[in-house]
PDB file of N, CA and C in Angstrom:
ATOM      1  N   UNK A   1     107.894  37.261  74.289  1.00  0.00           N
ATOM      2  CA  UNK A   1     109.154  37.935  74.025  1.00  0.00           C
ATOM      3  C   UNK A   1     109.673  37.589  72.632  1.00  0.00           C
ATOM      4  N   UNK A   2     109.952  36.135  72.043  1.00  0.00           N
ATOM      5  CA  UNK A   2     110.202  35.858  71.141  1.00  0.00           C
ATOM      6  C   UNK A   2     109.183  36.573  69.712  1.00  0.00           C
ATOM      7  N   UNK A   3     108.072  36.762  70.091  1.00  0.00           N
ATOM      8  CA  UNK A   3     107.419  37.092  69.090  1.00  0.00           C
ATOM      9  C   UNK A   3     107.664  38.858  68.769  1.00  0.00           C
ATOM     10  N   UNK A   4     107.708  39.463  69.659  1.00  0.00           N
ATOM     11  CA  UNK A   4     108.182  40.847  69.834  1.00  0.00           C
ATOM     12  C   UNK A   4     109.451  40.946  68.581  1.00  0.00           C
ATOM     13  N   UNK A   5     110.161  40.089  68.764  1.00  0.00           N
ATOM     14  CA  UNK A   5     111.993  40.196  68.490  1.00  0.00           C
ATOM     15  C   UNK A   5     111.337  39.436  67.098  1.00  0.00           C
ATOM     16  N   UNK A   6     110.562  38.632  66.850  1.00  0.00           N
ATOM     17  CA  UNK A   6     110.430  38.531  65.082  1.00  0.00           C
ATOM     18  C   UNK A   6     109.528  39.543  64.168  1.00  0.00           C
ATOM     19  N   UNK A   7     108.391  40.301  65.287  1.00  0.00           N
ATOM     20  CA  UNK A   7     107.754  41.311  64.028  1.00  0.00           C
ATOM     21  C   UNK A   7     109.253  42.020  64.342  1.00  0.00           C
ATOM     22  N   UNK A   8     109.710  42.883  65.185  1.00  0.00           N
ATOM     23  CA  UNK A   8     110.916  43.906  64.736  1.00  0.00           C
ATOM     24  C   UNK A   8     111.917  43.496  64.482  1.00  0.00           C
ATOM     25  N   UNK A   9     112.011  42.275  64.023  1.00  0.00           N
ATOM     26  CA  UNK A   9     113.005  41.934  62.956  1.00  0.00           C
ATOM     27  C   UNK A   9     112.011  41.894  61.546  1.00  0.00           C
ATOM     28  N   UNK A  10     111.065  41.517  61.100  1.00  0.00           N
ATOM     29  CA  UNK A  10     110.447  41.252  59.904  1.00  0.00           C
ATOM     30  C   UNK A  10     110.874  42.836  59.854  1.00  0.00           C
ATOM     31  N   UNK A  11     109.618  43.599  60.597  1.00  0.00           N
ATOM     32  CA  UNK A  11     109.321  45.131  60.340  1.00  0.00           C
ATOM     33  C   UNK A  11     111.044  45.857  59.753  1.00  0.00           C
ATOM     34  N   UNK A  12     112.264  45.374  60.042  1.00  0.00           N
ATOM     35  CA  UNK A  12     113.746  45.780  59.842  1.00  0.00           C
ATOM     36  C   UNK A  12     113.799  45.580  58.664  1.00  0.00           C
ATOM     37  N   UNK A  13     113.581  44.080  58.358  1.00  0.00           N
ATOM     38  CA  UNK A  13     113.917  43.897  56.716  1.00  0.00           C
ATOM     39  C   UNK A  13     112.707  44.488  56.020  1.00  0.00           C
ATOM     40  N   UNK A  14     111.754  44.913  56.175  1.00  0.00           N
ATOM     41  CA  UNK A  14     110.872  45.327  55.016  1.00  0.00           C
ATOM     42  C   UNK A  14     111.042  47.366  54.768  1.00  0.00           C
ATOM     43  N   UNK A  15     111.482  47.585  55.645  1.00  0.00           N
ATOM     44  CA  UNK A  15     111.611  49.042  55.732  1.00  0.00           C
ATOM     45  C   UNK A  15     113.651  48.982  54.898  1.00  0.00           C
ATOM     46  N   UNK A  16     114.361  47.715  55.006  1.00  0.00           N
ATOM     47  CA  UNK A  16     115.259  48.301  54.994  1.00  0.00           C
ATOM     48  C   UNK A  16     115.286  47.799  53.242  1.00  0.00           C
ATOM     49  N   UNK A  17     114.171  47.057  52.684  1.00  0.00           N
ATOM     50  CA  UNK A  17     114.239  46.409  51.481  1.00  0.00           C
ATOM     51  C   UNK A  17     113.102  47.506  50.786  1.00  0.00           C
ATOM     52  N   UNK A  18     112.165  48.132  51.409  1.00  0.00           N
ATOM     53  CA  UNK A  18     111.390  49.437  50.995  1.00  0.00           C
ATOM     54  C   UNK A  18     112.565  50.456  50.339  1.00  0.00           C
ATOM     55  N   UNK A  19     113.689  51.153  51.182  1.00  0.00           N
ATOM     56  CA  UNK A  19     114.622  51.993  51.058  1.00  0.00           C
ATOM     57  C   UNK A  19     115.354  51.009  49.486  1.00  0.00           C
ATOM     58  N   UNK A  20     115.585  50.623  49.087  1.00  0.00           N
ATOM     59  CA  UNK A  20     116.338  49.520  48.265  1.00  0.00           C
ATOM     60  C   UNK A  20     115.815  49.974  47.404  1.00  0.00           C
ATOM     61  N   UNK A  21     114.539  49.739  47.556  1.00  0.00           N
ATOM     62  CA  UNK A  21     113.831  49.570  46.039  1.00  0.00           C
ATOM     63  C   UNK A  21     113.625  51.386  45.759  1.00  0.00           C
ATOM     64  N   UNK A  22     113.257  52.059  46.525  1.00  0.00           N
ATOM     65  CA  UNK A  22     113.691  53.347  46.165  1.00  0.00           C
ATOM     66  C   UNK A  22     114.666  53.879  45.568  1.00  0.00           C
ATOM     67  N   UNK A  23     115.970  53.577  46.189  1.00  0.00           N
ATOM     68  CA  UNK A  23     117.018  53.841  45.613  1.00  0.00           C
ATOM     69  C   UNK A  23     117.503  53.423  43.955  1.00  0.00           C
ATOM     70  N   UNK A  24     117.204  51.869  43.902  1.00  0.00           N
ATOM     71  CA  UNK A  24     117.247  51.699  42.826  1.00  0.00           C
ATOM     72  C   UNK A  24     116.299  51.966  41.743  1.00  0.00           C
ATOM     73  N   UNK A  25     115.169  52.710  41.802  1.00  0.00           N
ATOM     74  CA  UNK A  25     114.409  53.178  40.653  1.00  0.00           C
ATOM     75  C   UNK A  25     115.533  54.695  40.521  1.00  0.00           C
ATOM     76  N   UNK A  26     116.224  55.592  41.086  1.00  0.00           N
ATOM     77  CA  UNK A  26     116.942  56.526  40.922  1.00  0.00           C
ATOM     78  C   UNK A  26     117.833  55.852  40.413  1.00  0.00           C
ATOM     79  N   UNK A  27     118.613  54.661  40.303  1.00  0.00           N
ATOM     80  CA  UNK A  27     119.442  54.532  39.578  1.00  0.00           C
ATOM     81  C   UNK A  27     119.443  54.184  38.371  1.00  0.00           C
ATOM     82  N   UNK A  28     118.417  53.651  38.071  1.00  0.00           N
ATOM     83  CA  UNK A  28     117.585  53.147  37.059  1.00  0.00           C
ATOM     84  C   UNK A  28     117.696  54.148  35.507  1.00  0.00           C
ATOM     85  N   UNK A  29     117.881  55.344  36.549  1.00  0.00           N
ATOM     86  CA  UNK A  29     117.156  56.713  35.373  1.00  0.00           C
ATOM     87  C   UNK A  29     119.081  57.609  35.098  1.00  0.00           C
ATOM     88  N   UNK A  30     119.596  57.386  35.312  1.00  0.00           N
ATOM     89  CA  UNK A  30     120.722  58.043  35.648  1.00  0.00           C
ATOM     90  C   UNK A  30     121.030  57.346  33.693  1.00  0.00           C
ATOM     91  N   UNK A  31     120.999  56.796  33.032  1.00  0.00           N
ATOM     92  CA  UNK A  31     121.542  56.551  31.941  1.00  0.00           C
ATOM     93  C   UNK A  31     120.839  57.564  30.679  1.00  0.00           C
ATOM     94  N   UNK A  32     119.665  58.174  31.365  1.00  0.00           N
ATOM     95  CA  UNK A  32     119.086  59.538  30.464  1.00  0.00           C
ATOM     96  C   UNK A  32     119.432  60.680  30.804  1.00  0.00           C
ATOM     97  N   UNK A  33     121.149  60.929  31.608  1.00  0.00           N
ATOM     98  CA  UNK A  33     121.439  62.046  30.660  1.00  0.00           C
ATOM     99  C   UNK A  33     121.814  62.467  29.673  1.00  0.00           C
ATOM    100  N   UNK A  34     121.723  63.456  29.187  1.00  0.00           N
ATOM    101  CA  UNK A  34     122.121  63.785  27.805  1.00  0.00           C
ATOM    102  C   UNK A  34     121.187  63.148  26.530  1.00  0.00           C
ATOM    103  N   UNK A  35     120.161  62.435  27.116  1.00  0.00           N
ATOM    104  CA  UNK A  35     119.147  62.724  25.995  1.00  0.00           C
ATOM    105  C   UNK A  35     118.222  63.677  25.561  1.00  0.00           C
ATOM    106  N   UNK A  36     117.520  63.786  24.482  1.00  0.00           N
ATOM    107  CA  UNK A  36     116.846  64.707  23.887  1.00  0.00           C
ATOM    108  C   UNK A  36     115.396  64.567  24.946  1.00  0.00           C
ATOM    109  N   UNK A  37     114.974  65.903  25.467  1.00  0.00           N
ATOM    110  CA  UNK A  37     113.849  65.882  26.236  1.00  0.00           C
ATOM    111  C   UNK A  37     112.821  64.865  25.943  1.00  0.00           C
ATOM    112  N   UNK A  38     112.184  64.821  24.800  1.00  0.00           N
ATOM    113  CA  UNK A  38     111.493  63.908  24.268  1.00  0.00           C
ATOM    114  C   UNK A  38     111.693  62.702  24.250  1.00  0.00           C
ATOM    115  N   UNK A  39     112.804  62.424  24.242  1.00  0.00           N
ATOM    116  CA  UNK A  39     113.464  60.602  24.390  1.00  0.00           C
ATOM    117  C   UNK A  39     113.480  60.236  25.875  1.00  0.00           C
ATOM    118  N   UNK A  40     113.611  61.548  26.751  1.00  0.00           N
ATOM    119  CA  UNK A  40     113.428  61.003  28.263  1.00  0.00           C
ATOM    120  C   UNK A  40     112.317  61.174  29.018  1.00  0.00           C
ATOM    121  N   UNK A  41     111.212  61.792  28.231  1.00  0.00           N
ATOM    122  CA  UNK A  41     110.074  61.480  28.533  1.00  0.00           C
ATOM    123  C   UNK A  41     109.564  60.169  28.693  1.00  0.00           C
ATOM    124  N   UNK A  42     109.360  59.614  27.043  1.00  0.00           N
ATOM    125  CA  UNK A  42     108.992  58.440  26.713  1.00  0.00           C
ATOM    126  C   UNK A  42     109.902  57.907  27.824  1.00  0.00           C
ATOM    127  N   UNK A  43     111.255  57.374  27.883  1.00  0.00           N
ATOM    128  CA  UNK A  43     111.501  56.541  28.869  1.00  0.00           C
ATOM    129  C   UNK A  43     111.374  56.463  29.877  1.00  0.00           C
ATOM    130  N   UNK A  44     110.998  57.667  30.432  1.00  0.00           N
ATOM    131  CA  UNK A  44     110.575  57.764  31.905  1.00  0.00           C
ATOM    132  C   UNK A  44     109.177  57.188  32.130  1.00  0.00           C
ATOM    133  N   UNK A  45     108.374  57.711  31.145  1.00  0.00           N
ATOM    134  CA  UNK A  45     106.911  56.818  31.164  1.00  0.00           C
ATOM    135  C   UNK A  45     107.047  55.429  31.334  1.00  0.00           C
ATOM    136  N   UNK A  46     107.652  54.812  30.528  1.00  0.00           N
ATOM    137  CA  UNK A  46     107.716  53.480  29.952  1.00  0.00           C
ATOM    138  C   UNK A  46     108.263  52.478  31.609  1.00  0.00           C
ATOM    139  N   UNK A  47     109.514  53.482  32.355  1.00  0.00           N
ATOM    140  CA  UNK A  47     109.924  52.794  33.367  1.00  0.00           C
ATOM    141  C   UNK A  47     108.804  53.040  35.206  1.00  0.00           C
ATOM    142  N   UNK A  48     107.530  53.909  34.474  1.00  0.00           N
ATOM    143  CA  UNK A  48     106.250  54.143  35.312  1.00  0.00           C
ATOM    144  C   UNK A  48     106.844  55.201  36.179  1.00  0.00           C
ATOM    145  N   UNK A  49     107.170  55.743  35.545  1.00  0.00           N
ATOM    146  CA  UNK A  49     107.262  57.871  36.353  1.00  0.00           C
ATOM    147  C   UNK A  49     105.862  58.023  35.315  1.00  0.00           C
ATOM    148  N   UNK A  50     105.533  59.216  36.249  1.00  0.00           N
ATOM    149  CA  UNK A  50     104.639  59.949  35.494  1.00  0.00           C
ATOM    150  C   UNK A  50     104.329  61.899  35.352  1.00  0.00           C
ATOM    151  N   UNK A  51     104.292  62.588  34.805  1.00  0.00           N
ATOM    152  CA  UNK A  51     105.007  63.809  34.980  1.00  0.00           C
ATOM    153  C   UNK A  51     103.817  64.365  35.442  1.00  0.00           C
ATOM    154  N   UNK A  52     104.431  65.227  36.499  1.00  0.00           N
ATOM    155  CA  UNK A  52     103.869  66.229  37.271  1.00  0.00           C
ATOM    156  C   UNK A  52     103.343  67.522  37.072  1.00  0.00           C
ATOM    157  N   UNK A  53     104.756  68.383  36.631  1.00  0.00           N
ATOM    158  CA  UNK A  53     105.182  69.581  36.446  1.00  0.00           C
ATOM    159  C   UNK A  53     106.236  70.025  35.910  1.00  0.00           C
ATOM    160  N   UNK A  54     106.235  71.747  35.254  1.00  0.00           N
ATOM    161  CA  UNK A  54     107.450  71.374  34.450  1.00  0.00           C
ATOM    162  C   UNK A  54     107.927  73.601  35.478  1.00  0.00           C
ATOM    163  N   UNK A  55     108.669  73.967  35.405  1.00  0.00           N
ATOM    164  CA  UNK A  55     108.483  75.339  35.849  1.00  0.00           C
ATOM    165  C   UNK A  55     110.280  75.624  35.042  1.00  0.00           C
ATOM    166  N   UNK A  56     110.042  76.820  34.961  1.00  0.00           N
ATOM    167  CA  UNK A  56     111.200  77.472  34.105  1.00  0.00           C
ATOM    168  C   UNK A  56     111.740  78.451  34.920  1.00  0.00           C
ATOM    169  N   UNK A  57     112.983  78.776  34.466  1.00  0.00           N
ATOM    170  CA  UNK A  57     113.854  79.319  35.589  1.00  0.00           C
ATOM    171  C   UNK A  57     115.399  79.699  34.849  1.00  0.00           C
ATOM    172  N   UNK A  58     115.736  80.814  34.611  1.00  0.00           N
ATOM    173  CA  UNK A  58     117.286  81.229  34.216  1.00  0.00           C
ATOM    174  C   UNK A  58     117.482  80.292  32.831  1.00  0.00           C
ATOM    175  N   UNK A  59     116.911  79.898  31.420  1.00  0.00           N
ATOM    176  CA  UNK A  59     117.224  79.357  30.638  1.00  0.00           C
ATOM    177  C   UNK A  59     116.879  78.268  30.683  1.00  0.00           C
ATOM    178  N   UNK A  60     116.752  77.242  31.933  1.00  0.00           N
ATOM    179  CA  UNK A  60     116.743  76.254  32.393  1.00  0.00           C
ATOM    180  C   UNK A  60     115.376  75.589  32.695  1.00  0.00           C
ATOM    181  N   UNK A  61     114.744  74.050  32.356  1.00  0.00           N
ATOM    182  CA  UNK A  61     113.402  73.952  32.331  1.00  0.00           C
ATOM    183  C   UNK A  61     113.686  72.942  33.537  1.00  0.00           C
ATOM    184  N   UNK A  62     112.729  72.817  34.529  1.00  0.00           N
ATOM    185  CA  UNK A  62     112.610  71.418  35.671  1.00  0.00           C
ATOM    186  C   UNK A  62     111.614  71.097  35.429  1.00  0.00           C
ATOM    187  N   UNK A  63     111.338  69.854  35.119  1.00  0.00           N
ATOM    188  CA  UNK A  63     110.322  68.677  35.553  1.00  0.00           C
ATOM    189  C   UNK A  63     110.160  67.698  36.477  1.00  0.00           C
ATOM    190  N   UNK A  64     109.436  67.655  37.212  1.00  0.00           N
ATOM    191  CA  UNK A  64     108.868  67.047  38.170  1.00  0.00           C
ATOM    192  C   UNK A  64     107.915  65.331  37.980  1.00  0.00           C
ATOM    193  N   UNK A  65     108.682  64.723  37.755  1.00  0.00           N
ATOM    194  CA  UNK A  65     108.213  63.203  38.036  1.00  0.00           C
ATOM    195  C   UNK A  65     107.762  62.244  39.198  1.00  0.00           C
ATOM    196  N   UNK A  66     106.945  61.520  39.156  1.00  0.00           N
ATOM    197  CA  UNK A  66     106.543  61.066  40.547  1.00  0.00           C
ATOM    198  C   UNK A  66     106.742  59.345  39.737  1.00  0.00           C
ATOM    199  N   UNK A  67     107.227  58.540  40.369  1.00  0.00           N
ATOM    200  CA  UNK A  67     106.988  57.224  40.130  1.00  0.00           C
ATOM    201  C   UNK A  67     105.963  56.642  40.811  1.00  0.00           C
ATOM    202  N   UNK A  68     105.201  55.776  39.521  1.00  0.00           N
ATOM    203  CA  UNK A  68     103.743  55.182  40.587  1.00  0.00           C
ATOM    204  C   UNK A  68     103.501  54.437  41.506  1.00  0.00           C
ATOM    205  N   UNK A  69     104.308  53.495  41.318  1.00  0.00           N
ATOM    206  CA  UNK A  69     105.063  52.743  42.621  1.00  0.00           C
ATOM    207  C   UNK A  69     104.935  52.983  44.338  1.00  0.00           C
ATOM    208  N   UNK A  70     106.175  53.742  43.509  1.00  0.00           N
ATOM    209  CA  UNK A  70     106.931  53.979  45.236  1.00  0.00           C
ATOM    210  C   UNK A  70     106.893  55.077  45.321  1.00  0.00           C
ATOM    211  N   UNK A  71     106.460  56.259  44.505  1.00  0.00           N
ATOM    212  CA  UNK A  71     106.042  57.591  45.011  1.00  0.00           C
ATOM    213  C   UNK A  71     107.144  58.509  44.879  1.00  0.00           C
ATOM    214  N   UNK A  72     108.158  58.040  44.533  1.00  0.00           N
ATOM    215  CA  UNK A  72     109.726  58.723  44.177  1.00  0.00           C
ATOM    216  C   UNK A  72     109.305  59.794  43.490  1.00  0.00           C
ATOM    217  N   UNK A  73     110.165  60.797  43.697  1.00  0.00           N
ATOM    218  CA  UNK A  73     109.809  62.264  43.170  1.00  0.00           C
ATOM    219  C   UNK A  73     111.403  62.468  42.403  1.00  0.00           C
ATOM    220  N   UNK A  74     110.945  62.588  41.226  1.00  0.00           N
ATOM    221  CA  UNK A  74     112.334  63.133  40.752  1.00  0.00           C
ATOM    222  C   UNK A  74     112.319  64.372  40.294  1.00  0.00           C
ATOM    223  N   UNK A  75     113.517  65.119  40.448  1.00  0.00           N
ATOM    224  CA  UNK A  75     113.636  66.209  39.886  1.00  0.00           C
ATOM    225  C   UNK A  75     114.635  66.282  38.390  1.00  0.00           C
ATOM    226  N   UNK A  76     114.196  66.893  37.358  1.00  0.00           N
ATOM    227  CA  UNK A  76     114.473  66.631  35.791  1.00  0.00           C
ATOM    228  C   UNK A  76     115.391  67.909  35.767  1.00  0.00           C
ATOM    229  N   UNK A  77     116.707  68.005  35.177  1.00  0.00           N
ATOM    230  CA  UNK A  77     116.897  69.535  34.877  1.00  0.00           C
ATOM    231  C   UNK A  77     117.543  69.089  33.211  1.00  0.00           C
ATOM    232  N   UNK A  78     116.442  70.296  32.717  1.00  0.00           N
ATOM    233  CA  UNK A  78     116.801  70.059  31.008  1.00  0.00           C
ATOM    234  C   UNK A  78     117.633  71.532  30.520  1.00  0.00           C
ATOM    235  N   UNK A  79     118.738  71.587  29.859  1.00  0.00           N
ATOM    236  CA  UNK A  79     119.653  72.552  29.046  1.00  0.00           C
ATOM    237  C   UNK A  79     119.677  72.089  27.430  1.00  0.00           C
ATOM    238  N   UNK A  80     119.324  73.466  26.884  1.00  0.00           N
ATOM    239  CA  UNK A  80     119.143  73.316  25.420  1.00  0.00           C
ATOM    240  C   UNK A  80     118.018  71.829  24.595  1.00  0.00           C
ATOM    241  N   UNK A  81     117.129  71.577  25.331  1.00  0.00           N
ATOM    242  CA  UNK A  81     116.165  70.506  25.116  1.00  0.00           C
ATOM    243  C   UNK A  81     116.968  69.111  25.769  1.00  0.00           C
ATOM    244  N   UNK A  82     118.003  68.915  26.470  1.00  0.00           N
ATOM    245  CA  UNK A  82     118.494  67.768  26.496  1.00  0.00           C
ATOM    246  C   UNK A  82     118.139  67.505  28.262  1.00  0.00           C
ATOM    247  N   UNK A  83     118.338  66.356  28.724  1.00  0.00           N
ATOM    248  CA  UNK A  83     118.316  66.202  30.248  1.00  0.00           C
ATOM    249  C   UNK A  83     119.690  66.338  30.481  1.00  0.00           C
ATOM    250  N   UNK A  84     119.928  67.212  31.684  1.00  0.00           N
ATOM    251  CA  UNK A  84     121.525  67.258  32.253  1.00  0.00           C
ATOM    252  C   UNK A  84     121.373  66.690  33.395  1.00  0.00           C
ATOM    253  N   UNK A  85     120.336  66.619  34.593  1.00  0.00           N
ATOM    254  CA  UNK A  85     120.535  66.206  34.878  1.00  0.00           C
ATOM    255  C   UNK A  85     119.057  65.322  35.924  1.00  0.00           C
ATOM    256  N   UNK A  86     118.982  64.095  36.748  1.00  0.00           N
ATOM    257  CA  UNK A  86     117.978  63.383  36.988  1.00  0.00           C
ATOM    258  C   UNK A  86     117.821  63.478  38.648  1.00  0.00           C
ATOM    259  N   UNK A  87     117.644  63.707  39.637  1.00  0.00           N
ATOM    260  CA  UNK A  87     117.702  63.925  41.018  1.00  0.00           C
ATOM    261  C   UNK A  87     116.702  63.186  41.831  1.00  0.00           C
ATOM    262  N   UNK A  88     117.099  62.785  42.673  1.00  0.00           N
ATOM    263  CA  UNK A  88     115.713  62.204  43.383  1.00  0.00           C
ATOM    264  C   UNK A  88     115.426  63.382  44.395  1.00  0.00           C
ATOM    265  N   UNK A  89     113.996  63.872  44.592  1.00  0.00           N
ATOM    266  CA  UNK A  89     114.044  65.020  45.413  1.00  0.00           C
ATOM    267  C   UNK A  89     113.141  65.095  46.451  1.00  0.00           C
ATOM    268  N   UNK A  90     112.765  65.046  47.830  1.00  0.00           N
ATOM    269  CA  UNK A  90     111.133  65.186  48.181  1.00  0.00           C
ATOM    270  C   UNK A  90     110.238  64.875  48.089  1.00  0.00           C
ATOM    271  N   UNK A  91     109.258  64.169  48.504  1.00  0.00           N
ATOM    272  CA  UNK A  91     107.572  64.103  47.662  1.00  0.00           C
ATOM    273  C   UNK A  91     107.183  65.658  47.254  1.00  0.00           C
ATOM    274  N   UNK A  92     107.455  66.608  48.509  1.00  0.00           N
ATOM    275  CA  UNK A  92     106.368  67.579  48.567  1.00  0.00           C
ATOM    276  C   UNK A  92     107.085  68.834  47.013  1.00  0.00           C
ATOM    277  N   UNK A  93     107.863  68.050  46.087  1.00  0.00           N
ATOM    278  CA  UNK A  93     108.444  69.063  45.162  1.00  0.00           C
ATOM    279  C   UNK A  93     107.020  68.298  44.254  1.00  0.00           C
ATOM    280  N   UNK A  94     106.683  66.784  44.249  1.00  0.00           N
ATOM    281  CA  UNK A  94     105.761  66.290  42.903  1.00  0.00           C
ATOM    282  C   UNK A  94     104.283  66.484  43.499  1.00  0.00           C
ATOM    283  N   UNK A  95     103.980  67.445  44.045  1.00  0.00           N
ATOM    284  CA  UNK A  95     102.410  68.217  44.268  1.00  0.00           C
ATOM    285  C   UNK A  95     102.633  69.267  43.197  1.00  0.00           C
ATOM    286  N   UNK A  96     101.332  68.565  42.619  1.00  0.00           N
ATOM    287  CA  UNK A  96     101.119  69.559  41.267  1.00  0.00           C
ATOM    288  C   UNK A  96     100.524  71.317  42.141  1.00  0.00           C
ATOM    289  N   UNK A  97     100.965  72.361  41.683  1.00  0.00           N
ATOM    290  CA  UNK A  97     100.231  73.478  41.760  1.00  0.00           C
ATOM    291  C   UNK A  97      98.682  73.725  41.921  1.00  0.00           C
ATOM    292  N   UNK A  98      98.128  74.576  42.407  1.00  0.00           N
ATOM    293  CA  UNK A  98      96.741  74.618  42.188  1.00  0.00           C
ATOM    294  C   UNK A  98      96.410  75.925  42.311  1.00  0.00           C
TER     295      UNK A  98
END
């Protein structure tokens, strides 16, 4: 019995410290808005996103980032070359096309 009640307690803290660390790579990225597309590339590389996809839409460009990590999918929305804004979105948005 006792052993039952420590894996689902371990298994609690590692799922609830998994979610953590997710969250905080999205917060991580929130200080590149309003940079120049190119400047939030490089930093997105540098903090281990890696780009997916990019698809265009009403003026507006989205890129698709996956972090290598933890698999975080972000969604990029760029206006006039700049990032407006950074989203965490889905896995199934950072499947490249085929």
């Amino acid at each position: 019995m006792i052993n039952k009640m420590m894996i689902f307690m371990i298994g609690s803290v590692v799922i609830v410290l998994t979610g953590c660390a997710k969250d905080t790579v999205t917060h991580s990225v929130k200080d590149l808005v309003g940079v120049r597309g190119s400047s939030g590339e490089n930093a997105l590389e540098a903090r281990g996103f890696v780009w997916v996809k990019t698809e265009k839409s009403d003026g507006s460009a989205y890129s698709y980032w996956k972090h290598d990590q933890s698999g975080q999918c972000l969604k990029v929305s760029m206006t006039d070359g700049r990032y407006a804004s950074l989203v965490k979105t889905v896995p199934f948005e950072c499947k490249k096309r085929q």
